[in-house]
C-alpha atoms as a PDB file:
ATOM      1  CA  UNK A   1     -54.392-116.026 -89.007  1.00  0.00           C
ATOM      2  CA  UNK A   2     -56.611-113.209 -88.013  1.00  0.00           C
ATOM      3  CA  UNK A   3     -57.761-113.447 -84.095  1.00  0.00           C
ATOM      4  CA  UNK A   4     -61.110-111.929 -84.175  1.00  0.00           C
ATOM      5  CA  UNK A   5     -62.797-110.877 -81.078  1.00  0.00           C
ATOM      6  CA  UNK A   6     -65.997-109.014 -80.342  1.00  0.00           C
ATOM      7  CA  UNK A   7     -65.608-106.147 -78.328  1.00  0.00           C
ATOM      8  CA  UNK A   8     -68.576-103.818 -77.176  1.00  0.00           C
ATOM      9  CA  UNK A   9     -68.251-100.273 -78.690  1.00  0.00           C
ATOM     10  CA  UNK A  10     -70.738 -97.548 -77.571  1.00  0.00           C
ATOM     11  CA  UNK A  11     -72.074 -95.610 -80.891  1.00  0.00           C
ATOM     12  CA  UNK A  12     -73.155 -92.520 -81.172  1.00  0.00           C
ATOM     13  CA  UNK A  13     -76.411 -91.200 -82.264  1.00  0.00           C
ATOM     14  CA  UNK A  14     -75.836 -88.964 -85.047  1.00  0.00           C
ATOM     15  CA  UNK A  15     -77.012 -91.301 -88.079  1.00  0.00           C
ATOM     16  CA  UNK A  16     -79.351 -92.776 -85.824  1.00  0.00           C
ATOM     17  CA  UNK A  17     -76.665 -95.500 -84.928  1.00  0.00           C
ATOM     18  CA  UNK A  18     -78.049 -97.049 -81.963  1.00  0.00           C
ATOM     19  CA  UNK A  19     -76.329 -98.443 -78.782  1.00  0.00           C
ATOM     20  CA  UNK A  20     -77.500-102.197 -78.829  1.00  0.00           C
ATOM     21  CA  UNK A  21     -76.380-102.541 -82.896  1.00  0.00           C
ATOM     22  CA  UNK A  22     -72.032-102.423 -82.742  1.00  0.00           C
ATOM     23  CA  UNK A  23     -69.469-101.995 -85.491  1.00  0.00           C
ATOM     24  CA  UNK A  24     -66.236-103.306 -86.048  1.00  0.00           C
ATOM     25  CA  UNK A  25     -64.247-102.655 -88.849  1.00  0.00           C
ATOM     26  CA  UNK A  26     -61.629-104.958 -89.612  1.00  0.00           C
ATOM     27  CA  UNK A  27     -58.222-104.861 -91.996  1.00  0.00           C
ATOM     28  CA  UNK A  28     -55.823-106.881 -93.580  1.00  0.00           C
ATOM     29  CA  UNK A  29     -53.237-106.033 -91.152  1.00  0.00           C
ATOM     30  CA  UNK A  30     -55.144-106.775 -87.745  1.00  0.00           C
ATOM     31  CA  UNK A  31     -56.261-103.161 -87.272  1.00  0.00           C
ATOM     32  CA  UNK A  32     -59.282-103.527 -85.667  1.00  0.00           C
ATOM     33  CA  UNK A  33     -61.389 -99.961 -85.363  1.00  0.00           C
ATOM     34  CA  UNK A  34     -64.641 -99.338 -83.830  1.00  0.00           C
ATOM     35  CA  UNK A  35     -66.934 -97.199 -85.771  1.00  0.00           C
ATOM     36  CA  UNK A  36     -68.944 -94.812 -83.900  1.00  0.00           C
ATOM     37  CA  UNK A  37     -70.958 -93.746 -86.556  1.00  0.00           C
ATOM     38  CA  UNK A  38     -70.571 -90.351 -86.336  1.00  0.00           C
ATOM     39  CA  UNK A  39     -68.244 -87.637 -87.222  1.00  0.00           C
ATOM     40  CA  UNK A  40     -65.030 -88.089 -89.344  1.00  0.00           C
ATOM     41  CA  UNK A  41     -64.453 -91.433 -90.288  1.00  0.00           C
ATOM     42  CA  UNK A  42     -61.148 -93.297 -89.459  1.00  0.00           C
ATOM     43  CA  UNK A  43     -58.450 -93.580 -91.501  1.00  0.00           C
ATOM     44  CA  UNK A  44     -58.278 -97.116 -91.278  1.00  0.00           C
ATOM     45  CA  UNK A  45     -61.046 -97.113 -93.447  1.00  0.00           C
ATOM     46  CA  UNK A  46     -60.254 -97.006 -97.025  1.00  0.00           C
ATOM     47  CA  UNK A  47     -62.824 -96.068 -99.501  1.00  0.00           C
ATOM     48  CA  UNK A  48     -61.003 -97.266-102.585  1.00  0.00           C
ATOM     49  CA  UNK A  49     -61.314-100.877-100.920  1.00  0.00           C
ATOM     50  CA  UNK A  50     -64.643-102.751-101.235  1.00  0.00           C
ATOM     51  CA  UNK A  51     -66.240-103.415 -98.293  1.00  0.00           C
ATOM     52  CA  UNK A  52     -67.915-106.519 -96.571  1.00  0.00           C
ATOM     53  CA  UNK A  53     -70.920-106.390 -93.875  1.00  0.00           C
ATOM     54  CA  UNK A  54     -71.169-109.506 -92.063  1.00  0.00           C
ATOM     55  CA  UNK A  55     -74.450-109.680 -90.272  1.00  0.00           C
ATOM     56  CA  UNK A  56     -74.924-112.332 -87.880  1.00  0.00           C
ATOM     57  CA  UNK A  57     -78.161-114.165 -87.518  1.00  0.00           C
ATOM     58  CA  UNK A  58     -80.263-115.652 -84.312  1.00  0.00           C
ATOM     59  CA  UNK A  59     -77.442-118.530 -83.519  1.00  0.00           C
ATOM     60  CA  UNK A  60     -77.456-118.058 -80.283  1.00  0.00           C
ATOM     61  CA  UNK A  61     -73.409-118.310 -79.422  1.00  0.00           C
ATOM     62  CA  UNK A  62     -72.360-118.926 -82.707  1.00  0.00           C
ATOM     63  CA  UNK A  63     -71.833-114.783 -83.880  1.00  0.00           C
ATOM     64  CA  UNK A  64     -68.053-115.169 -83.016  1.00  0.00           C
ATOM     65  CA  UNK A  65     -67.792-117.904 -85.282  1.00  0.00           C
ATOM     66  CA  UNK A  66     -69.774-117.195 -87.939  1.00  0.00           C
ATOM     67  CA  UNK A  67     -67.662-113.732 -88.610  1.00  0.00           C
ATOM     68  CA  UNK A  68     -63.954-115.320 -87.539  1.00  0.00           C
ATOM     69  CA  UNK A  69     -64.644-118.018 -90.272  1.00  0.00           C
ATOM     70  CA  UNK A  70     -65.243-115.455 -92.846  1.00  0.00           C
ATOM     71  CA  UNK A  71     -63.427-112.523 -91.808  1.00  0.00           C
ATOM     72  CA  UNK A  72     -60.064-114.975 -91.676  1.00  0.00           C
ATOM     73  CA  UNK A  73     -61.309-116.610 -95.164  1.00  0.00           C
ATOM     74  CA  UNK A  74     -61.514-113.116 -96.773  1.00  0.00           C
ATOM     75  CA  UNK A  75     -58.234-112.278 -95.506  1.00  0.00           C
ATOM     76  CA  UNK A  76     -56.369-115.220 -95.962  1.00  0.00           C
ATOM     77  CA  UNK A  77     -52.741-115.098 -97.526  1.00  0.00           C
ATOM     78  CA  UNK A  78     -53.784-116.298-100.752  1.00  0.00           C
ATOM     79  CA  UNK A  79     -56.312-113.120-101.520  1.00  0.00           C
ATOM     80  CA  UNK A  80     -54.076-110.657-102.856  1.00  0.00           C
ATOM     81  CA  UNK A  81     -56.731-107.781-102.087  1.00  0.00           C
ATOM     82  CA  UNK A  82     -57.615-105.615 -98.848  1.00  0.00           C
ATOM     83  CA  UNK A  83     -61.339-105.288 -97.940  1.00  0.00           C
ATOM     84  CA  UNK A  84     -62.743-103.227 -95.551  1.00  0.00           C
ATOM     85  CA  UNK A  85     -64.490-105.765 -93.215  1.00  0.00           C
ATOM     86  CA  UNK A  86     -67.410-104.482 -90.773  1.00  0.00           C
ATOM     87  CA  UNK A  87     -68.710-106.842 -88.262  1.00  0.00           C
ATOM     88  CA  UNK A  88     -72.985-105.595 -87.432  1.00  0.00           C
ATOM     89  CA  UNK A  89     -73.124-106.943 -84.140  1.00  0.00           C
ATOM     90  CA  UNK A  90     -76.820-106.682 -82.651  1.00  0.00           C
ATOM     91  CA  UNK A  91     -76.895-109.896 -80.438  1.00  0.00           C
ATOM     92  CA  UNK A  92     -78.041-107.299 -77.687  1.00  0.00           C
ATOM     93  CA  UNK A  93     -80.819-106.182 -79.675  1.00  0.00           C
ATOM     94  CA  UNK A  94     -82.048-109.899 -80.601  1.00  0.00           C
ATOM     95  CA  UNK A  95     -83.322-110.370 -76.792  1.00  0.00           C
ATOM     96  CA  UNK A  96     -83.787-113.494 -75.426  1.00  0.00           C
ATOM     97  CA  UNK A  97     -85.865-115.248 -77.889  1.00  0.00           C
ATOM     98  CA  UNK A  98     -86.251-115.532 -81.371  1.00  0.00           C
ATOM     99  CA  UNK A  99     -89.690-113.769 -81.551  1.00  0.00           C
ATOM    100  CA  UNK A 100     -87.929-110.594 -80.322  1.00  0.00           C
ATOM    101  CA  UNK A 101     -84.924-111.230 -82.516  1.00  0.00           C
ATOM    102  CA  UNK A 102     -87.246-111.140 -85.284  1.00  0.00           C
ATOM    103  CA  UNK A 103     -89.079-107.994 -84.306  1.00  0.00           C
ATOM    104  CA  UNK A 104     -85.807-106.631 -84.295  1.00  0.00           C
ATOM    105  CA  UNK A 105     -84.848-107.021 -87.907  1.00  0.00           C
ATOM    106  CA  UNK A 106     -86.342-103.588 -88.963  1.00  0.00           C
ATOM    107  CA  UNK A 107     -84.860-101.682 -86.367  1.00  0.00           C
ATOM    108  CA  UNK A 108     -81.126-103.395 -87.139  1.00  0.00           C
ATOM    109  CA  UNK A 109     -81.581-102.867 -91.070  1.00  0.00           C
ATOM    110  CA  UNK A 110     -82.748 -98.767 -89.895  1.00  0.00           C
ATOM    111  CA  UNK A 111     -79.632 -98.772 -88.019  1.00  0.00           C
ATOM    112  CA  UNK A 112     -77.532-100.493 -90.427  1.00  0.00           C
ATOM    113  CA  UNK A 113     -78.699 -97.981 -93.317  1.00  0.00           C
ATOM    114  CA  UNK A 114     -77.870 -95.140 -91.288  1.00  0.00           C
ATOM    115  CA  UNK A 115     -74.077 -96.410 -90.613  1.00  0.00           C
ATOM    116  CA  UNK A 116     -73.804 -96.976 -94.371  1.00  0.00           C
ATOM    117  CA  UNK A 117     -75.333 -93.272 -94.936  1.00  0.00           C
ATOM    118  CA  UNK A 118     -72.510 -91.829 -93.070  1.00  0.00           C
ATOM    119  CA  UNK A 119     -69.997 -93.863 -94.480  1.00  0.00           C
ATOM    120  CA  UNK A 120     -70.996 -92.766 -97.904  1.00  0.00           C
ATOM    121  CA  UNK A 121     -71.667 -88.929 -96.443  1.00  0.00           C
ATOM    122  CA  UNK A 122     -68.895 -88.395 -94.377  1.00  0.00           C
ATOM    123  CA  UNK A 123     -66.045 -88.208 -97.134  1.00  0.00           C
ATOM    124  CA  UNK A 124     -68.051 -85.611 -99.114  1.00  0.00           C
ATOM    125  CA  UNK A 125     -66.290 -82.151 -96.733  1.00  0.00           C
ATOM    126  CA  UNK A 126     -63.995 -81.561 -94.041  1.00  0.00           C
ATOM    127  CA  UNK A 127     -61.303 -83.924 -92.912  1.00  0.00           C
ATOM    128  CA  UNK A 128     -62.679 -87.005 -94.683  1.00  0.00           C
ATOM    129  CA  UNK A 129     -62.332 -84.676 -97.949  1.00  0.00           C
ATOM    130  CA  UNK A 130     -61.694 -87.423-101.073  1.00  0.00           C
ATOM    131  CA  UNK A 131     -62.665 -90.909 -98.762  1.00  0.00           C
ATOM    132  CA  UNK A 132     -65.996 -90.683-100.025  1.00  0.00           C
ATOM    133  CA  UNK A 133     -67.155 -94.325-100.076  1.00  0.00           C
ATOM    134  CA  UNK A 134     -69.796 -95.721-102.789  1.00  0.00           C
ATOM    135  CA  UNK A 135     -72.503 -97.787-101.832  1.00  0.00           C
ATOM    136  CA  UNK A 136     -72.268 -99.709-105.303  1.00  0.00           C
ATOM    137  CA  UNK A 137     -69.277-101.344-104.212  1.00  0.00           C
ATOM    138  CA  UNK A 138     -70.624-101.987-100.384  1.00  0.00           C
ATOM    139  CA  UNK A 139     -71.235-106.283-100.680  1.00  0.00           C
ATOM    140  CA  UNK A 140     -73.933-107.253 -97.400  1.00  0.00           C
ATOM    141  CA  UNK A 141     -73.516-110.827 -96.308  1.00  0.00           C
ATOM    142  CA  UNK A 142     -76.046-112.050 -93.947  1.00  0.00           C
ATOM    143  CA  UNK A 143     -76.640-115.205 -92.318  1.00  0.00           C
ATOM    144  CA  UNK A 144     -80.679-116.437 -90.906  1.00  0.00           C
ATOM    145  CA  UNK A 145     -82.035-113.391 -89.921  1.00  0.00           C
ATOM    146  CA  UNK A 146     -79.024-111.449 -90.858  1.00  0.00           C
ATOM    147  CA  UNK A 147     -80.394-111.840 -94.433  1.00  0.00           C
ATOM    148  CA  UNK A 148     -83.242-109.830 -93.691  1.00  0.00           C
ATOM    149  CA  UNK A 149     -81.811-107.602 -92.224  1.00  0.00           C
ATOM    150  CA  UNK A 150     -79.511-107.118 -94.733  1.00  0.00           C
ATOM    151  CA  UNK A 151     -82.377-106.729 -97.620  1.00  0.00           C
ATOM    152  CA  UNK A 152     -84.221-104.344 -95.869  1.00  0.00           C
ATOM    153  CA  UNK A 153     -81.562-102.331 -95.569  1.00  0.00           C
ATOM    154  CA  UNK A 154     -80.890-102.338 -98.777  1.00  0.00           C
ATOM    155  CA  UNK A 155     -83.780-101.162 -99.787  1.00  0.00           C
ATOM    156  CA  UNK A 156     -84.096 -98.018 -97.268  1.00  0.00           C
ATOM    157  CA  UNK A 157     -81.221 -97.086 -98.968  1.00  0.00           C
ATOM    158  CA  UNK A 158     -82.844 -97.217-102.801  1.00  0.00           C
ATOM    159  CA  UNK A 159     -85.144 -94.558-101.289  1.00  0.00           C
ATOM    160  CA  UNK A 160     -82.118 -92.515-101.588  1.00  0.00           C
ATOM    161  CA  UNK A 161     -81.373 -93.619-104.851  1.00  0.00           C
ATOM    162  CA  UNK A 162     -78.314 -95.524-103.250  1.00  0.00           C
ATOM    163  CA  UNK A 163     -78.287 -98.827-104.790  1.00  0.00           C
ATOM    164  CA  UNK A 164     -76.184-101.430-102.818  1.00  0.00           C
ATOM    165  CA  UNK A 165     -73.965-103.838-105.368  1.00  0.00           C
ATOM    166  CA  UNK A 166     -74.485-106.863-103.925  1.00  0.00           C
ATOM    167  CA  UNK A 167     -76.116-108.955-100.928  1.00  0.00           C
ATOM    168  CA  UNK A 168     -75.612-112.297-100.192  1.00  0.00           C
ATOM    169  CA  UNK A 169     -77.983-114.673 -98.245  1.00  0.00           C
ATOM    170  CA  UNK A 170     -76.836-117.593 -96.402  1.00  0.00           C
ATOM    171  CA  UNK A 171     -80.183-119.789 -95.493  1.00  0.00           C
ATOM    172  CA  UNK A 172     -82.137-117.012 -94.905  1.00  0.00           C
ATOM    173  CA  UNK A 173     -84.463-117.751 -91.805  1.00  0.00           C
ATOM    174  CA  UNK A 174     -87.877-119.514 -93.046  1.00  0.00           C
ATOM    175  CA  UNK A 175     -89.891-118.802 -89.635  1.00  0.00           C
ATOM    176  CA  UNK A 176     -91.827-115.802 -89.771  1.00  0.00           C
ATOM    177  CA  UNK A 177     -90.440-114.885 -92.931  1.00  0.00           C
ATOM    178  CA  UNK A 178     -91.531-117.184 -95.241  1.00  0.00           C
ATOM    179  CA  UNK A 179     -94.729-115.497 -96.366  1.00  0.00           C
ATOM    180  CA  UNK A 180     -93.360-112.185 -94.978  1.00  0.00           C
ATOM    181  CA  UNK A 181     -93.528-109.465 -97.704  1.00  0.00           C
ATOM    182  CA  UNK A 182     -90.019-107.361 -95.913  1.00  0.00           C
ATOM    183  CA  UNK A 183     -88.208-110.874 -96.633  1.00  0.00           C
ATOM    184  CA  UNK A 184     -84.859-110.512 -98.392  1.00  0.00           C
ATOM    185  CA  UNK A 185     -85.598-110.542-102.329  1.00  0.00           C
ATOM    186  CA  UNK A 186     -83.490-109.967-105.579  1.00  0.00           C
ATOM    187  CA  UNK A 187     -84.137-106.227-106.398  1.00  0.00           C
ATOM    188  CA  UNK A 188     -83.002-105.170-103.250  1.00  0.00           C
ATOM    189  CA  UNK A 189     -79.120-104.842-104.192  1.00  0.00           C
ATOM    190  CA  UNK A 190     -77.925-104.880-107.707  1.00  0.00           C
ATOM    191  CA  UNK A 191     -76.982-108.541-107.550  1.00  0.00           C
ATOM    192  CA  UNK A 192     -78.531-110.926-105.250  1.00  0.00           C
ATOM    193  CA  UNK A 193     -77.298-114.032-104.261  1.00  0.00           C
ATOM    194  CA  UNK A 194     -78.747-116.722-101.876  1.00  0.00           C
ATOM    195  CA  UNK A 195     -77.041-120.341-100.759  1.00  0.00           C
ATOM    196  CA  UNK A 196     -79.775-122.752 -99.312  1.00  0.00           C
ATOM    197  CA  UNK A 197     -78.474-125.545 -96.463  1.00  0.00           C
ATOM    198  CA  UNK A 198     -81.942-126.168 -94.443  1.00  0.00           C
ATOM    199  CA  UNK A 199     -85.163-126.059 -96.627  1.00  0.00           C
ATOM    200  CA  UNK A 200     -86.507-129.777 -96.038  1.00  0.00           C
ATOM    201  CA  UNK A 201     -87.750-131.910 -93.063  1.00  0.00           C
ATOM    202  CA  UNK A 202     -89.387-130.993 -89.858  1.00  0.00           C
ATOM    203  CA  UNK A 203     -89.205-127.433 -89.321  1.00  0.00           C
ATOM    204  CA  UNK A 204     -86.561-126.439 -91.595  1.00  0.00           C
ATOM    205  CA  UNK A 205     -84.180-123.532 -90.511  1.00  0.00           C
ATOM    206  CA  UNK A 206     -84.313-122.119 -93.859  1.00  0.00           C
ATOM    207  CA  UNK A 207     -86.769-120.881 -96.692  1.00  0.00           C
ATOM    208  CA  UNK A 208     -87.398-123.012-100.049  1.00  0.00           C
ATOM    209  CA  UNK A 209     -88.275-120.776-102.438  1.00  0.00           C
ATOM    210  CA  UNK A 210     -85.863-119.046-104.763  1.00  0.00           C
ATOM    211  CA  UNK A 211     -85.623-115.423-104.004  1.00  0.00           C
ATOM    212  CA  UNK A 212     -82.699-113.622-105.094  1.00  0.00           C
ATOM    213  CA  UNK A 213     -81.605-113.203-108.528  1.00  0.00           C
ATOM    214  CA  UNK A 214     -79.083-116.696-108.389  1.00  0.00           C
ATOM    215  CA  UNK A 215     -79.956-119.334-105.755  1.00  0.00           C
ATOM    216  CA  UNK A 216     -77.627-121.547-104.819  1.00  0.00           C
ATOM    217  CA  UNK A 217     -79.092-125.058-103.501  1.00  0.00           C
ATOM    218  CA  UNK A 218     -76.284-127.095-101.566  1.00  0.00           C
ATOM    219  CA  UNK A 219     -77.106-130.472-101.944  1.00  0.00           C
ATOM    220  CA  UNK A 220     -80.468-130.005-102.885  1.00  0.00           C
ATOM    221  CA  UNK A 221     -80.877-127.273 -99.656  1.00  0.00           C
ATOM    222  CA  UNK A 222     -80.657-129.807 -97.425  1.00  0.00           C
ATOM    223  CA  UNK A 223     -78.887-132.885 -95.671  1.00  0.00           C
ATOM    224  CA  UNK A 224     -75.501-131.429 -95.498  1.00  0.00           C
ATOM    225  CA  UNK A 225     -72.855-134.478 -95.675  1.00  0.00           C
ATOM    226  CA  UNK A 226     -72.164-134.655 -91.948  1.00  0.00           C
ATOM    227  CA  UNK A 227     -74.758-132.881 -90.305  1.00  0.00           C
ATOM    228  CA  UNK A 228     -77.737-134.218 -88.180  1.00  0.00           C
ATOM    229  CA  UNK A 229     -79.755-131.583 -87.563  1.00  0.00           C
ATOM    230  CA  UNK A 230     -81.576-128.702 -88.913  1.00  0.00           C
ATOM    231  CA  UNK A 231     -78.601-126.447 -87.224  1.00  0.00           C
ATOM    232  CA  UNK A 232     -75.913-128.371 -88.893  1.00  0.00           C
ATOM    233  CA  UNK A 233     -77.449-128.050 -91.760  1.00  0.00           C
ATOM    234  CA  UNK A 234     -78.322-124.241 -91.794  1.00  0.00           C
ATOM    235  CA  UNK A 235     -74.966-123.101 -90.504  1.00  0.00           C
ATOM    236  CA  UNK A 236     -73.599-125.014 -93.330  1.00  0.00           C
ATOM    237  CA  UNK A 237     -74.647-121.961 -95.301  1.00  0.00           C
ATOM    238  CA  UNK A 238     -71.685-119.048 -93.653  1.00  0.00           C
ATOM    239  CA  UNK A 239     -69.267-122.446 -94.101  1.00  0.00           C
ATOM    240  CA  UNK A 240     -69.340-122.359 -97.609  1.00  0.00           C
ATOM    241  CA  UNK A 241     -69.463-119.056 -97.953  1.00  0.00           C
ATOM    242  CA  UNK A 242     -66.754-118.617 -96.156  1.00  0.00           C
ATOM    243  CA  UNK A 243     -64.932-121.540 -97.967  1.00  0.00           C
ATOM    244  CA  UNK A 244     -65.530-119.632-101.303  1.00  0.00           C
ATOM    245  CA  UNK A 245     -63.030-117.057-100.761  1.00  0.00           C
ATOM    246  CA  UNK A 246     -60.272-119.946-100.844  1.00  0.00           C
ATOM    247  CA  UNK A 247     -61.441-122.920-102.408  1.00  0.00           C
ATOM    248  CA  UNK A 248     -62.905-122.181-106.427  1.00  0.00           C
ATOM    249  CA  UNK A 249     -63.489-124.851-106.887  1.00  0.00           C
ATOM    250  CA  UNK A 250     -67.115-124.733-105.113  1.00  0.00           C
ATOM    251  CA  UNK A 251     -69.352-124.430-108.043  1.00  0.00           C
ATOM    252  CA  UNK A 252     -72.921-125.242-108.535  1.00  0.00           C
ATOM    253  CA  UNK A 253     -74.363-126.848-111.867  1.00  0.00           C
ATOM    254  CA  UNK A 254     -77.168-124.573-113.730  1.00  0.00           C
ATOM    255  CA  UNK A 255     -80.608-126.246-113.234  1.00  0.00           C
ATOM    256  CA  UNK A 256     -83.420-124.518-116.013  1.00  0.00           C
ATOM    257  CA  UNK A 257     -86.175-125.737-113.327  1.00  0.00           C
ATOM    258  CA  UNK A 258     -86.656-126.873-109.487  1.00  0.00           C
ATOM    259  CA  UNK A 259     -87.422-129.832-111.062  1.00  0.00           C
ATOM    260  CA  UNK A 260     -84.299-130.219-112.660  1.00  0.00           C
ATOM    261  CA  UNK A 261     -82.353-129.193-108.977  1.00  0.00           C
ATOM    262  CA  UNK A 262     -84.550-131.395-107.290  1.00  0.00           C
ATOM    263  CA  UNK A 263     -83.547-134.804-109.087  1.00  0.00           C
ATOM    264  CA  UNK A 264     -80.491-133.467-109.391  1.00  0.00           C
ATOM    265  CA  UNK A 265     -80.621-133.596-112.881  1.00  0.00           C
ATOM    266  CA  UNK A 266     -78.969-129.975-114.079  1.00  0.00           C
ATOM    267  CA  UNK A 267     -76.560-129.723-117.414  1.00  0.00           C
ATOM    268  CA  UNK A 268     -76.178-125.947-117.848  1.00  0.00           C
ATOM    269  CA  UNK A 269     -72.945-124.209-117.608  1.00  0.00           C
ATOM    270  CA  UNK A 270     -71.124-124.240-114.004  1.00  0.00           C
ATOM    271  CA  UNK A 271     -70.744-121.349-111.540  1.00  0.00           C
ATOM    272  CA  UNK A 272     -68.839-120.259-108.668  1.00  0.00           C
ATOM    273  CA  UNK A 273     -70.386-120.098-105.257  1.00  0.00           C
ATOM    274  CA  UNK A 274     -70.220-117.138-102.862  1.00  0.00           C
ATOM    275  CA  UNK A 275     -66.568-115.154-103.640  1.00  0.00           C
ATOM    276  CA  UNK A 276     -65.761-111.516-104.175  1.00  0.00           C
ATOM    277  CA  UNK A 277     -67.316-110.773-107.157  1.00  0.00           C
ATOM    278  CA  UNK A 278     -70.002-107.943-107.198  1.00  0.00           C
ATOM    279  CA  UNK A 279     -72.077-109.423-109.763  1.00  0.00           C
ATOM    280  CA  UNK A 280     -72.383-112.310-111.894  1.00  0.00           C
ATOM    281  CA  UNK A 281     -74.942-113.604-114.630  1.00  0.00           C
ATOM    282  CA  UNK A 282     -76.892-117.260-115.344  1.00  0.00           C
ATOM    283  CA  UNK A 283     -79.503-118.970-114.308  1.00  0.00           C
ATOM    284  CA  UNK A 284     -81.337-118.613-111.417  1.00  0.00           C
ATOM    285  CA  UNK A 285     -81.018-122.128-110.161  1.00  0.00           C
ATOM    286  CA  UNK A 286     -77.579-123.590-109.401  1.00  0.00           C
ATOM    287  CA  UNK A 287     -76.868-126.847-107.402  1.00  0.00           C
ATOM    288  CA  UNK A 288     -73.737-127.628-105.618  1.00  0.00           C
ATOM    289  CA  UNK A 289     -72.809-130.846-104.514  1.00  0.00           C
ATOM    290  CA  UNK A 290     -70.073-131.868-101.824  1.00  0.00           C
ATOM    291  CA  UNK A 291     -68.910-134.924-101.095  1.00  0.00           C
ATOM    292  CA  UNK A 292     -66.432-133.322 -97.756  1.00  0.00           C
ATOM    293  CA  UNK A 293     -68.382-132.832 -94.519  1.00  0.00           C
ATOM    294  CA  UNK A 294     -65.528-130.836 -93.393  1.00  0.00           C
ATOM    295  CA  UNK A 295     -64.521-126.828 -94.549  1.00  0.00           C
ATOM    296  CA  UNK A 296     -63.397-126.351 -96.322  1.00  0.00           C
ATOM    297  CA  UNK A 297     -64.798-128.459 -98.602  1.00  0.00           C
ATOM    298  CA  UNK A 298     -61.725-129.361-100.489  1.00  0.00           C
ATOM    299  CA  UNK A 299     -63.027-132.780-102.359  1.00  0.00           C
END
């Protein structure tokens, strides 16, 4: 079992990698490396790999547990395959409140983009010569805010004609984003995927409406089995996620409208949740139902 602890790394400035956004980089073997951002690039890091991004959202406390849960998932015995894993830690430049957490998102997703530059830059000459990493097989997961961050990032990168392969949204955050044209949306990786825990009731964690290219509603996109509240419910979202990389059975139903998802209701053809894959093809509404409050969500 992978122990995963946050360390603070000071990073360098040459990409524009800023001090208060951190970088881990994590392996199958428990090599943990701190990327600086700058430079060569370690040799822990292996380009012929794919690699993960797991960016944290505004859960106050909860950062540890939302990457453990899916860093350990992704490199549990029964996945055969290495990843390169990299933690974004930027709890430092959330603040104190969620209004400055979400003024934040654009300067994360800047800094983000410029660690991803490098890593795709880097290999091109000197001692890096051959680990020249491509952004088309670079997968962003990001959870609440995280999401945001993660499709605005993508898409300073499509500036450069560097098209990531995939994001993935888990609940992404509703407040202040919901209306918000810089809101994650499909278009801004190759393949977009979003899983919705906390879209209903008073002041719902997460947004409604589908917005990436297939939307995963778990249990309608609300009232988790076992949850509460509205933060059960949204950090139900990384849970799954995280219990995709082990359990395939989590698949969600294809719905042909909202409607459809809503009465829970949806024939079409079934499709797996979250996972490695880079890109997949159906509808654009899918809805999951579990009967198991607890991960990972065996029955």
């Amino acid at each position: 079992m992978l122990k995963l602890v946050i360390i603070l790394t000071a990073i360098a400035v040459c990409y524009g990698v800023q001090e208060d956004v951190m970088y881990n980089l994590f392996r199958k073997d428990d090599y943990v490396t701190y990327l600086e951002g700058h430079g060569d690039i370690p040799h822990t890091f292996n380009a012929t790999d794919k690699t993960i991004f797991l960016i944290h959202g505004y859960v106050r406390g909860l950062d540890w547990r939302f990457n453990e849960l899916i860093t350990t998932a992704i490199f549990d015995y029964r996945n055969r395959n290495n990843y390169n894993v990299i933690t974004v830690y930027w709890k430092m430049a959330a603040g104190n409140s969620y209004i400055e957490a979400s003024a934040s998102v654009h300067r994360v997703a800047e800094n983000l983009a410029n660690l991803i530059r490098w890593l795709t830059h880097a290999g091109v000459e000197g001692p890096n010569v051959g680990n020249v990493a491509n952004v088309e097989d670079f997968h962003l997961v990001g959870f609440g805010l995280g999401a945001h961050v993660a499709g605005i990032a993508g898409r300073l990168l499509q500036d450069e004609s560097k098209v990531v392969g995939r994001i993935t949204g888990l609940d992404p955050t509703r407040r202040l984003w919901d209306e918000n044209s810089d809101r994650l949306r499909r278009g801004d990786a190759s393949y977009v995927e979003v899983i919705y825990t906390d879209t209903l009731g008073l002041l719902p964690r997460g947004i409604r409406e589908p917005i990436g290219d297939i939307n995963f509603y778990a249990n309608g996109g609300w009232n988790q089995p076992g949850c509460l509240t509205h933060s059960c419910n949204h950090e139900r979202a990384y849970e799954l996620f995280a219990a995709s990389m082990i359990n395939s059975n989590l698949a969600g139903r294809g719905c042909t409208s909202n409607i459809q998802m809503n009465l829970n209701i949806c024939r079409g053809n079934f499709l797996e949740l979250g996972g490695f894959k880079l890109s997949k093809s159906g509808l654009s509404i899918y809805r999951i139902d579990t009967i198991s409050s607890r991960y990972p969500f065996l029955y």
